[in-house]
Structures are given as C-alpha cells and as structure tokens.
Protein backbone atom coordinates (compact mmCIF):
# COMPACT_ATOMS: atom_id res chain seq x y z
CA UNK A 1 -0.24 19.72 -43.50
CA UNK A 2 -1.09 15.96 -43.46
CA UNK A 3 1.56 13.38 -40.63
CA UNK A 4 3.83 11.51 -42.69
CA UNK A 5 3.37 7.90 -43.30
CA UNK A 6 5.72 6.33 -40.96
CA UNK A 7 6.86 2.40 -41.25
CA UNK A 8 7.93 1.10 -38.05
CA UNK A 9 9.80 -1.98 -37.86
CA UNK A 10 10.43 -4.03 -34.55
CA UNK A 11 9.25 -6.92 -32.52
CA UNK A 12 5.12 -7.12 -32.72
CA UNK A 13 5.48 -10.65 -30.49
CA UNK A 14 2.41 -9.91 -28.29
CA UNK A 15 0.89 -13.21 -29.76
CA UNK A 16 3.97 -15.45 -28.47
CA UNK A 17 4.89 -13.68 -25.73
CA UNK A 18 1.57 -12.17 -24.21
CA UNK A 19 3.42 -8.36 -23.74
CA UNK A 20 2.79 -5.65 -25.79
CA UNK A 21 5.75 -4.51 -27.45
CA UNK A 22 7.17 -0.87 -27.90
CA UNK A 23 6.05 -0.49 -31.42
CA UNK A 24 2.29 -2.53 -30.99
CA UNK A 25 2.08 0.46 -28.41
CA UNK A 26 3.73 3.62 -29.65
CA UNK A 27 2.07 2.25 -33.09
CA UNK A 28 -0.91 2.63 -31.55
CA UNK A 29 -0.97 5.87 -30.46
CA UNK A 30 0.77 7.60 -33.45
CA UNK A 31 -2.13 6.42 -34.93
CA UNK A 32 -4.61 7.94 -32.90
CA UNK A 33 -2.89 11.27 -33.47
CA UNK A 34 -3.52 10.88 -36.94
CA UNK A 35 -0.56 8.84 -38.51
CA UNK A 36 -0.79 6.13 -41.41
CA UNK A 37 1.48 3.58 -40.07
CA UNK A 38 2.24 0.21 -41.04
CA UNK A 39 4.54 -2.33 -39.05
CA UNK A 40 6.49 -5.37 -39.11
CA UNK A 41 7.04 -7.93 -37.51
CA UNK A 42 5.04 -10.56 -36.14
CA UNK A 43 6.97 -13.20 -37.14
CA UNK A 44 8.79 -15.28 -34.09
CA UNK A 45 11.89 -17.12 -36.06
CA UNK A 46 14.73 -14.29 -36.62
CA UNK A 47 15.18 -15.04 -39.69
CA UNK A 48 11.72 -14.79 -40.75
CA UNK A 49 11.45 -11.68 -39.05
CA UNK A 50 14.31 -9.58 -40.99
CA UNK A 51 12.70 -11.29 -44.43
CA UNK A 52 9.44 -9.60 -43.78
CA UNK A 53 10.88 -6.23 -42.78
CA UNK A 54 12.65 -6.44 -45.59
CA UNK A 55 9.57 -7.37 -47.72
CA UNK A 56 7.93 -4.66 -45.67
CA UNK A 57 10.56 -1.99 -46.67
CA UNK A 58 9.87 -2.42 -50.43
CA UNK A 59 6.21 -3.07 -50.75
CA UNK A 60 5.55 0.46 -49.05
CA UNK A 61 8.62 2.28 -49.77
CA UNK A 62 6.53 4.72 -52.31
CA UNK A 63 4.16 5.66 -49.67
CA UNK A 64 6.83 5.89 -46.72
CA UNK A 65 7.73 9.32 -45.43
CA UNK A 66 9.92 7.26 -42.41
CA UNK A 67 10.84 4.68 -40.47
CA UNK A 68 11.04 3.87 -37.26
CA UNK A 69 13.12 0.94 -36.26
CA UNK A 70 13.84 -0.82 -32.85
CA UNK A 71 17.93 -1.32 -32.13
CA UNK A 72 18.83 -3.66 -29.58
CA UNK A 73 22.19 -4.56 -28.38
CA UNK A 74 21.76 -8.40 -29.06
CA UNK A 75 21.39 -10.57 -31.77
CA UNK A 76 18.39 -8.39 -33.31
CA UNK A 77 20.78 -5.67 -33.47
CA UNK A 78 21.85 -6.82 -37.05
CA UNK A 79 18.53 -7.04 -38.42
CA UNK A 80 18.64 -3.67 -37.82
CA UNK A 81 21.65 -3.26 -39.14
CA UNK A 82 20.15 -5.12 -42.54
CA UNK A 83 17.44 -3.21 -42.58
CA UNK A 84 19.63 0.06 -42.83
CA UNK A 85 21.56 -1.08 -45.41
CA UNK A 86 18.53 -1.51 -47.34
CA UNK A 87 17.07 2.01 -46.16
CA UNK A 88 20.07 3.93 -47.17
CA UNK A 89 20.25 2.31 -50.73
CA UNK A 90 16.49 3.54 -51.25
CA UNK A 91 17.20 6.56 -49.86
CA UNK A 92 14.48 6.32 -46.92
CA UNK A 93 15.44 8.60 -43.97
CA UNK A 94 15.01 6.84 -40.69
CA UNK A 95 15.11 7.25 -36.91
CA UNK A 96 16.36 4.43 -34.38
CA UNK A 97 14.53 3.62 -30.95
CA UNK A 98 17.08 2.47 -28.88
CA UNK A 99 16.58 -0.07 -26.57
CA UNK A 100 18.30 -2.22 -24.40
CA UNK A 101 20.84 -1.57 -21.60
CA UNK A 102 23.51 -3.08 -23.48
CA UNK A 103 23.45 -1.20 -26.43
CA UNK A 104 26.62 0.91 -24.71
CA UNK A 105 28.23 -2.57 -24.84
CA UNK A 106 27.50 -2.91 -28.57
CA UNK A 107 28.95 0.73 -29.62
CA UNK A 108 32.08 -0.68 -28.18
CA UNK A 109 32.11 -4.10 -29.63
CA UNK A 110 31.02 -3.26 -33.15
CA UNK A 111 32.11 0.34 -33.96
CA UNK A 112 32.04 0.72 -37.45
CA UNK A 113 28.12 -1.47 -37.85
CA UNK A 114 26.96 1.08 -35.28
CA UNK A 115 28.61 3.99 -36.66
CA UNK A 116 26.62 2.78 -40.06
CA UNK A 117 23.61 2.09 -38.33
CA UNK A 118 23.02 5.56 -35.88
CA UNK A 119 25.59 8.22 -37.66
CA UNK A 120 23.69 7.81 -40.40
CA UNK A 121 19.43 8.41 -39.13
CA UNK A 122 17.70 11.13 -38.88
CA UNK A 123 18.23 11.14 -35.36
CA UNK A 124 18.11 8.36 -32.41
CA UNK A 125 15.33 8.41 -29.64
CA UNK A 126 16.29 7.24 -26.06
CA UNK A 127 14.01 6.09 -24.14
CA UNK A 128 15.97 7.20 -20.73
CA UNK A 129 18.80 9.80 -20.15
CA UNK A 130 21.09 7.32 -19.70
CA UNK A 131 21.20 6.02 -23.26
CA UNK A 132 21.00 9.58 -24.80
CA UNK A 133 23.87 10.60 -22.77
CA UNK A 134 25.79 7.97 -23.84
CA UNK A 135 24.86 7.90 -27.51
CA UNK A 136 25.82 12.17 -27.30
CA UNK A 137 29.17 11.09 -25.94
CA UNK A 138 29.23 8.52 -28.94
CA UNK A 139 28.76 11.59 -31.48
CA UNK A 140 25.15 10.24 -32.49
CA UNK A 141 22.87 12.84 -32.39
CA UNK A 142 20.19 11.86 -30.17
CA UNK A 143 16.97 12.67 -27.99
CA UNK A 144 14.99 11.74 -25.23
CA UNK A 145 11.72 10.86 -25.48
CA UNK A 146 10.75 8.23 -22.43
CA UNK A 147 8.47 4.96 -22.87
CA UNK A 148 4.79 5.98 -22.88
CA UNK A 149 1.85 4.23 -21.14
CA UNK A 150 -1.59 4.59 -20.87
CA UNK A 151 -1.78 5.92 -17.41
CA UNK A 152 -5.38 5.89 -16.78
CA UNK A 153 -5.22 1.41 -17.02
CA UNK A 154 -2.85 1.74 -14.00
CA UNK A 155 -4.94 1.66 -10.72
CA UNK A 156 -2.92 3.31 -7.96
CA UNK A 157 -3.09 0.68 -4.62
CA UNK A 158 -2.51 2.68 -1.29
CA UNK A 159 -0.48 -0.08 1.05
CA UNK A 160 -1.13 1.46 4.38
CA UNK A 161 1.30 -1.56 5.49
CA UNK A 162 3.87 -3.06 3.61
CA UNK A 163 3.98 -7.00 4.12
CA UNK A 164 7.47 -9.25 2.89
CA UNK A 165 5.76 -9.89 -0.23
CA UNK A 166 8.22 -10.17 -3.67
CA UNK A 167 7.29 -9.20 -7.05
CA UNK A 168 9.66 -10.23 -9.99
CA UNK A 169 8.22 -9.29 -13.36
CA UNK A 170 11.00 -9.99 -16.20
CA UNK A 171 12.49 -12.50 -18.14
CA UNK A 172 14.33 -15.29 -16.99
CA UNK A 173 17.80 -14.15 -18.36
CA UNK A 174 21.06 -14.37 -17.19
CA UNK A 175 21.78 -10.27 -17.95
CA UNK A 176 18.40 -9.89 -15.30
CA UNK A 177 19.95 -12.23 -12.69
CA UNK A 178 16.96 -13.65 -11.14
CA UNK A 179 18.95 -15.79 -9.34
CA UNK A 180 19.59 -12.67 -6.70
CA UNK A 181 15.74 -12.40 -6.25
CA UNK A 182 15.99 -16.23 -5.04
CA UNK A 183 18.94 -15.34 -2.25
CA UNK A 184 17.26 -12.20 -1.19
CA UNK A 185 13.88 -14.15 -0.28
CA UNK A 186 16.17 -16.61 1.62
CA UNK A 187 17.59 -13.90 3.64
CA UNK A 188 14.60 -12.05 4.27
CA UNK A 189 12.58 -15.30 5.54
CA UNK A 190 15.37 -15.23 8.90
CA UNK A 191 13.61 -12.21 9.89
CA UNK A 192 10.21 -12.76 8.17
CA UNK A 193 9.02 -16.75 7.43
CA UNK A 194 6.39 -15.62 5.93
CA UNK A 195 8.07 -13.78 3.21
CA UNK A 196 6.93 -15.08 -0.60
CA UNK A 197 8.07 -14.31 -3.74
CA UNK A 198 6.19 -14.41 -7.14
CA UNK A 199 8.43 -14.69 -10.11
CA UNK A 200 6.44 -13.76 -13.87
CA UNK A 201 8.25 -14.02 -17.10
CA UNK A 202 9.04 -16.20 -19.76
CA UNK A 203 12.49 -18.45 -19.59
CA UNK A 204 14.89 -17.31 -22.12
CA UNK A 205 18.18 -18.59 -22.11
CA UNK A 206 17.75 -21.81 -19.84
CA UNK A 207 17.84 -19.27 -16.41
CA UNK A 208 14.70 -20.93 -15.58
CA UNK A 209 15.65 -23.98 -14.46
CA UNK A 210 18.84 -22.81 -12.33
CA UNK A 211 16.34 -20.50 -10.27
CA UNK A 212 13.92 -23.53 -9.31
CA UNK A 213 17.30 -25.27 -8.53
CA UNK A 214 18.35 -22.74 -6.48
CA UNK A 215 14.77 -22.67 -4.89
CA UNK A 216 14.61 -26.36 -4.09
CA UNK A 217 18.51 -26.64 -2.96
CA UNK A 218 17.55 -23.21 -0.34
CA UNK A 219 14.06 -25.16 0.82
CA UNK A 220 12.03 -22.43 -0.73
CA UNK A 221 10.07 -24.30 -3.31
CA UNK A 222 6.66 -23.28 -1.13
CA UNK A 223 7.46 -19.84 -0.78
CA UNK A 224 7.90 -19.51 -4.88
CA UNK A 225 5.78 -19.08 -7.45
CA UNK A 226 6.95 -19.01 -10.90
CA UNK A 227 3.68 -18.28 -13.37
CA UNK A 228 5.43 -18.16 -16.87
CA UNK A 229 4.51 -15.78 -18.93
CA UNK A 230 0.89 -13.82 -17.94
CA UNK A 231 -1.10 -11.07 -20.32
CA UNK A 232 -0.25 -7.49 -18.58
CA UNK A 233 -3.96 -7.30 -17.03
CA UNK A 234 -3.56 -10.47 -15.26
CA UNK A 235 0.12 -9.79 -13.74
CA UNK A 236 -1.41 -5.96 -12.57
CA UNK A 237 -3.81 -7.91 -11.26
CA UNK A 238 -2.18 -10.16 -9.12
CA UNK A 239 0.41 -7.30 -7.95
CA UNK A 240 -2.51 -6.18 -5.88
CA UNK A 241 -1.57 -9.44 -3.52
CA UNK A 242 1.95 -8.21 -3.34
CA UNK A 243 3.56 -5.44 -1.65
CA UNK A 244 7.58 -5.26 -2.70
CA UNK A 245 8.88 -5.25 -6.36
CA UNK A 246 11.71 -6.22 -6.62
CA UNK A 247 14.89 -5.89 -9.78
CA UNK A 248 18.02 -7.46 -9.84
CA UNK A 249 19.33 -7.21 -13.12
CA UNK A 250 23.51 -6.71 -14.33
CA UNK A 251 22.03 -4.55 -17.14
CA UNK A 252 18.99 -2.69 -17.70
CA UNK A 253 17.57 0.40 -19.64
CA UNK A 254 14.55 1.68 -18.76
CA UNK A 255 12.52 -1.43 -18.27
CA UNK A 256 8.78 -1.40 -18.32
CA UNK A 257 7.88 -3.40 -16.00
CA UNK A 258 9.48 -1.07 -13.45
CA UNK A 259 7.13 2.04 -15.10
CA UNK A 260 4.54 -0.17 -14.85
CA UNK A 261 5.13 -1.16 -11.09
CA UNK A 262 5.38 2.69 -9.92
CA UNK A 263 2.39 3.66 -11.95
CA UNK A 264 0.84 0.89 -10.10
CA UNK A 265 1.50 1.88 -6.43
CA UNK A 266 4.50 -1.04 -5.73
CA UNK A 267 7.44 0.06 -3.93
CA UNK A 268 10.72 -0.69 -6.09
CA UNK A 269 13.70 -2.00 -4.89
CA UNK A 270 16.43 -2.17 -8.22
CA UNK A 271 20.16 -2.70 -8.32
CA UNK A 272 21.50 0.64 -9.90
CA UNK A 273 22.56 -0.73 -13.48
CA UNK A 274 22.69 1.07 -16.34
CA UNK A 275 19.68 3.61 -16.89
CA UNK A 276 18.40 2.77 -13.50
CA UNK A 277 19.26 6.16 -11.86
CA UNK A 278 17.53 7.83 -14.21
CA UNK A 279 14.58 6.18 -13.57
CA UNK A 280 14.21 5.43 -9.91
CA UNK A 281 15.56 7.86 -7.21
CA UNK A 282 17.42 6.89 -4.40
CA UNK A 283 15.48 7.09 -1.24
CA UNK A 284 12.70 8.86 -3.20
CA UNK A 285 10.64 6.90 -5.82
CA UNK A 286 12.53 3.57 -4.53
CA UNK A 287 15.50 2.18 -3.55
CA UNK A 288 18.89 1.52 -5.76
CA UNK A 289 21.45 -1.34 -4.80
CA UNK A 290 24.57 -2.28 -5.99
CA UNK A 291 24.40 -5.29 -8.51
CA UNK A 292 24.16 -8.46 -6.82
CA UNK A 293 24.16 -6.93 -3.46
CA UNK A 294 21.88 -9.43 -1.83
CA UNK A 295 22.61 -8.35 1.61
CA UNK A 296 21.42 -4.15 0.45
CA UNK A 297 18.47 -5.20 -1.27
CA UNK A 298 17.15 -7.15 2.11
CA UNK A 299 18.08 -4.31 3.94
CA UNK A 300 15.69 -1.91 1.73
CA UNK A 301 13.01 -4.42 1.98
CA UNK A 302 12.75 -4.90 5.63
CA UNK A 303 13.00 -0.77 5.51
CA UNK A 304 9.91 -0.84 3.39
CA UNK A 305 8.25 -3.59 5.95
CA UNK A 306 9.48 -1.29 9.20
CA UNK A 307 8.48 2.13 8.05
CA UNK A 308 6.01 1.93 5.11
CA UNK A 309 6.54 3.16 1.38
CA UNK A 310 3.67 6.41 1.60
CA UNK A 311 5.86 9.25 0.15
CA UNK A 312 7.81 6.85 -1.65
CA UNK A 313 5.06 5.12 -3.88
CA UNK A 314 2.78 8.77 -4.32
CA UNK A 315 6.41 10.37 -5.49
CA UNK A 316 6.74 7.54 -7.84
CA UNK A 317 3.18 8.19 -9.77
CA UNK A 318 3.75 11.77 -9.95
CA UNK A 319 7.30 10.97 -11.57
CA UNK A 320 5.39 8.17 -14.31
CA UNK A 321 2.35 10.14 -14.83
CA UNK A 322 4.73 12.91 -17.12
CA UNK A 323 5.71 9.86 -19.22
CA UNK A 324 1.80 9.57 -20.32
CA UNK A 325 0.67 9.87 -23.94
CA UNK A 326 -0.65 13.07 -23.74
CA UNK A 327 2.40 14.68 -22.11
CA UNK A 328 4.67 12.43 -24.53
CA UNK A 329 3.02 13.27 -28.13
CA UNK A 330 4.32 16.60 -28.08
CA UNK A 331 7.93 15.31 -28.56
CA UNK A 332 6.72 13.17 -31.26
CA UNK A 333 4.53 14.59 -33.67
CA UNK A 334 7.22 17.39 -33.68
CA UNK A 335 10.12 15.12 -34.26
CA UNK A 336 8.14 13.30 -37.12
CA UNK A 337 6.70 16.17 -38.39
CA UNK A 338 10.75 17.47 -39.42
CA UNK A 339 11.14 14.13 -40.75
C-alpha cells in the first residue's frame, strides 16, 4: 500500500529566522519514510503567507490524500482558521499540530472558530500531554505525539562542575519574560561576580530593548551577551561554554529549545508554565519555578553550582532520546496511514 500524499502547511521561516521550523523538520523525515509531501510557506509577510497556502491548497488538491497544518494561539491562528474553511469546502480531511502554550487561551477566547477549526479534523496531534489533555477536556479528539529531533546531532557534554554560567535561547517576547533572566543574573552575581549570562533569539515584540535597559540600569551590560538570532549549530556550539539553561517564560508548550538543551547535556532551570511539567521533572531532569519567581530560580542555580547536575543531566537524555525519529515514526506513519 503506497503513504498518502500529505500537504503540510505552516511556517517554513528557516531563511529569516535561521531555526528550523516544525514542518521543515517533521517534513523532512516523513519524507524519508517514504511520503510525497509538499509544503507551504516560506513567505515572511502574513498575508502573503495565507495567499500561498491557499494557492497551495488548490494547485495540489487532486493529488492530496491530507494535510497537515500548524495552529497557533496567536495571530497565525486564523490563517489556519482560513485555510480550514477552504479544506472543508473541498472536502480534504485534515489533522492540526498544535502548538503554542496559549492555544488553551484561544479555545476560551474564540469558541465557536476553534470549535470549526479542531471538531472538525481528522484528529489533533499534541506535541506534549499538556495540550492533549486539555484539548480531551475541550471534546477535540486528540493525540500525543512529542516534537522529534535528530538525536544523534546532539553531543552529550559531561560538566563534572557546574560554573554560574546562563543560557537563554528564545525569543525576545513579552509571553517568554526575559526580563526575569536579567534579575536572576543580578541576584546570582551577590554570591557569584563572575556569573554571565548569554541571551540568543530574535526580538519580537520590542522586548529587546527593555532587557538591555534593564541590563544597563542593574550595571550588568559586561556580564550580557545578547547574539540575535544564531543558526542551531552555532548556538549548540557555544552552549558548550555555558553550564546553566535557564527559562522564564508566563506561557510555554513544549519548547524546543528546552529538548534541545537536555539532549545536549545543560541543566534546566524553567518556571512551571503551561506544558512545562510534562516536560521537565521536578528535582529529576531539572528544576521547575513558579513564574517570575526570581528569588526560586537563583536558588536552583546556586544548587546546580553547590552540588553538580550528574543524575540530573544523564536522566534528562534518557527522557529526550524516546522523542527521536525512530522511536517517533511509529505514531506517525500509523496515524497517516488511517488518514
């Protein structure tokens, strides 16, 4: 029996943004089990972007088994919206990726567009048990399948000592609060001058320039370094120099950059928001904090400085190495393969 041509639609920004998206990399490896797919978009502008799903939907709707499609809580959530409308006039079934730690948020704010949007797919995939539970509470028939990554690119650094060095890897957002990472080097540098922070990610809504104000105001401009945006290789590269990763955001999913940290060896200190539980384990694969709990997040830090992260950090790649592809396919190519 041959796969099903699938169409994925989503964000395919690597060439703007320098990170791979969800769909350049599921895409990916779909295809290497076998799958025709064809994707959209690339384009940057919003607009744009919905015009050339949409152009997307009917130039291959003959040849289109199904379609993936990546629903986010924000503004992009109504191309998806759009692009469902369009789906369920052509009669194309069609299975949302849902991503985004608001998306709870959006159920809530706009009932009947998501009713429209997930009552009526195939079925929705979470990425974490958080956002299947909630979408099963919702009455949307839903699975789990995590984020997949290719494990083997993910070098494993033993730290036989932890030093006060932060890692910040997301955008600059309000909803991620970098501003927190700022006042928890401050308070760490009583005990520990030497303490640094490194803070990667592109500025999104303006946050940028609050954080460097913060910085300067707190006499911490030397002991920050903010690098923009940097290609995945070079930012796992320079998280060998670093010891502590830190995540402060008021609403998360299952971010990758926080996979991508504990694949990498980096002890993670998060604020418990959202999917985070589900992901990192108290006292186990890291640390969880309240939100904007500056004063618990220093305390986990210097923990990780006093007594080491060993079990912690070899618990945590044990945990990300069942969310490789080869563990991870199975779930797919039998979801698709009902589709």
């Amino acid at each position: 029996m041959r796969n099903p041509n699938v169409l994925y639609l989503g964000n395919n920004l690597l060439s703007k943004t320098g990170y791979p998206s969800t769909l350049q990399i599921l895409s990916e490896f779909l295809q290497s089990e076998g799958y025709n797919i064809k994707a959209a978009s690339s384009k940057s502008n919003v607009i744009l972007r919905m015009l050339d799903m949409f152009y997307s939907i009917f130039k291959h709707q003959k040849r289109t088994d199904i379609v993936l499609i990546d629903a986010y809580s924000t503004l992009n959530f109504y191309y998806t919206y759009f692009c469902v409308v369009l789906l369920k006039c052509l009669k194309k079934p069609y299975i949302p990726i849902l991503h985004g730690g608001n998306l709870p948020e959006r159920l809530k704010k706009s009932p009947k567009l998501s009713k429209a949007v997930f009552s009526n797919a195939f079925i929705n995939v979470a990425p974490s048990g958080y956002l299947s539970e909630v979408f099963q509470q919702a009455g949307f028939k839903t699975t789990c399948i995590p984020n997949t990554l290719k494990i083997e690119q993910y070098g494993f650094k033993h730290r036989k000592k932890v030093s006060p060095k932060l890692l910040f890897v997301r955008a600059f957002t309000a909803i991620y609060n970098p501003l927190m990472a700022i006042r928890v080097l401050f308070e760490l540098k009583k005990d520990f001058p030497n303490a640094k922070l490194c803070m990667v990610g592109p500025d999104r809504d303006g946050t940028l320039a609050n954080v460097k104000a913060l910085a300067k105001e707190l006499d911490l401009e030397s002991s920050v370094e903010f690098t923009g945006v940097l290609p995945k290789e070079e930012w796992h590269k320079k998280s060998e120099n670093f010891d502590i990763f830190i995540n402060t955001s008021n609403v998360d999913n299952m971010p990758v950059s926080i996979i991508e940290a504990m694949a990498l060896g980096l002890p993670v200190v998060t604020t418990n928001v959202g999917g985070m539980k589900y992901l990192v384990e108290d006292k186990v694969t890291g640390f969880l904090v309240k939100p904007n709990d500056v004063q618990a997040m220093t305390k986990s830090i210097k923990y990780l400085i006093e007594n080491g992260s060993d079990n912690m950090t070899q618990n945590a790649r044990k945990q990300i190495e069942t969310y490789q592809w080869k563990v991870v396919k199975h779930q797919w190519n039998k979801l698709l393969s009902q589709g």
